[in-house]
Protein backbone atom coordinates (compact mmCIF):
# COMPACT_ATOMS: atom_id res chain seq x y z
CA UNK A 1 155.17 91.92 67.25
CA UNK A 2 157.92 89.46 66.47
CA UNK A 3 160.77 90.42 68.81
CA UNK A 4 161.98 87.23 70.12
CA UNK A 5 165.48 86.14 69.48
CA UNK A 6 166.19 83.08 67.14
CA UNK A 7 166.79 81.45 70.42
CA UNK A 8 163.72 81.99 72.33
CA UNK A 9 161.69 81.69 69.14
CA UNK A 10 163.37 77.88 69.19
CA UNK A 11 162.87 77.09 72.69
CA UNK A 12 158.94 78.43 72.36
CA UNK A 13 158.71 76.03 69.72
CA UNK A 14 160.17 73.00 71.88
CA UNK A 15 158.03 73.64 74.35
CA UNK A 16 154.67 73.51 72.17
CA UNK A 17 155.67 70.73 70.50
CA UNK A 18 156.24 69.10 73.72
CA UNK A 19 152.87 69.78 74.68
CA UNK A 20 151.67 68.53 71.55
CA UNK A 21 153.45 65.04 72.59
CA UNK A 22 152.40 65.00 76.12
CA UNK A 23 148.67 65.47 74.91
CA UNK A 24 146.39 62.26 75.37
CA UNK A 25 143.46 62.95 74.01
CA UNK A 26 141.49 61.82 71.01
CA UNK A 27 141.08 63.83 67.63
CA UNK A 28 138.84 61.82 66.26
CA UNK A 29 136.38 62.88 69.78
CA UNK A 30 138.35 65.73 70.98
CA UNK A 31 138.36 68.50 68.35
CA UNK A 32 140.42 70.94 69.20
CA UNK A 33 141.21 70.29 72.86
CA UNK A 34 144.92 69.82 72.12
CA UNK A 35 144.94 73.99 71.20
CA UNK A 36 145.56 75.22 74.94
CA UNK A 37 148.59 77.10 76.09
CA UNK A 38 151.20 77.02 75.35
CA UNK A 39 149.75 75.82 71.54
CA UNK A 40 147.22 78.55 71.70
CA UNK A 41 149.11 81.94 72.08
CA UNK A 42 149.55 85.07 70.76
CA UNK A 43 150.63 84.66 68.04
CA UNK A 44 148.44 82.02 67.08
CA UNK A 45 146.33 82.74 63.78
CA UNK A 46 144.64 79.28 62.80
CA UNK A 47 144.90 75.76 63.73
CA UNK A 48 143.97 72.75 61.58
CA UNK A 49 142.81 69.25 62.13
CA UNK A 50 142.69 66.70 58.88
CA UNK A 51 142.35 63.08 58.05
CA UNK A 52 142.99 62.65 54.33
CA UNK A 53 142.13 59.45 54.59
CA UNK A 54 138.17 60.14 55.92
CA UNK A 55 137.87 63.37 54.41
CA UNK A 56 137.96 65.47 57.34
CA UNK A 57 139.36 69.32 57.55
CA UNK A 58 138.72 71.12 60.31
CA UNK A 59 139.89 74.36 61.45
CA UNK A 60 139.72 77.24 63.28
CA UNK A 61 140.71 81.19 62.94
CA UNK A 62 142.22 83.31 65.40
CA UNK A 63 143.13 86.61 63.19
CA UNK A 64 140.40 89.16 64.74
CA UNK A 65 139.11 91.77 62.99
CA UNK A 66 138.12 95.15 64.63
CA UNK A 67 134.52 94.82 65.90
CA UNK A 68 134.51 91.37 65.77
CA UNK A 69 134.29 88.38 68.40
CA UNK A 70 136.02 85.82 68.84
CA UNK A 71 134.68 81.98 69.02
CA UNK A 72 136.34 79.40 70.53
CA UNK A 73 136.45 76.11 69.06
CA UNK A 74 133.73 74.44 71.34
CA UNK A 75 131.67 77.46 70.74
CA UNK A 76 131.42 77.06 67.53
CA UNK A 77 130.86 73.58 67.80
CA UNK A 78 127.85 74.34 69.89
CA UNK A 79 126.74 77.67 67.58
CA UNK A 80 126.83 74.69 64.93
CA UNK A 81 129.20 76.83 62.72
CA UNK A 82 129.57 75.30 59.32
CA UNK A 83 133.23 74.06 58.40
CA UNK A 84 133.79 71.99 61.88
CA UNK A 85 132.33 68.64 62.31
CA UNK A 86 133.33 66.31 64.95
């Protein structure tokens, strides 16, 4: 699964954390919006969102398991799934 060079691995990584920078959004209102390409990916397995400071961990799983489906963050949100609040 892993077959990128050291070199392409780095350069992936400068370009998602440039995305992360470019992002304007709000955490506090906008769980989970920042985790779009090229964040979200293939290789991506889970994604957290904290605030020590109010209590607040959020995240998210993207490891599937055979037979199951996967939910998107703002599905969840909607399903009311228990470990994300807003």
């Amino acid at each position: 699964m892993l077959t990128s060079t050291f070199e392409e691995a780095a350069e992936n990584s400068r370009v998602r954390r440039e995305a992360l920078i470019k992002w304007r959004g709000s955490f506090a209102l906008d769980s989970f919006a920042w985790l779009v390409p090229p964040v979200l990916n293939a290789c991506t397995r889970i994604a957290v969102e904290m605030c020590p400071a109010r209590g607040v961990l959020r995240l998210v799983g993207y490891e599937l398991a055979a037979g199951l489906v996967q939910v998107l963050p703002e599905d969840a949100l909607k399903l009311g799934i228990t470990g994300l609040h807003r």
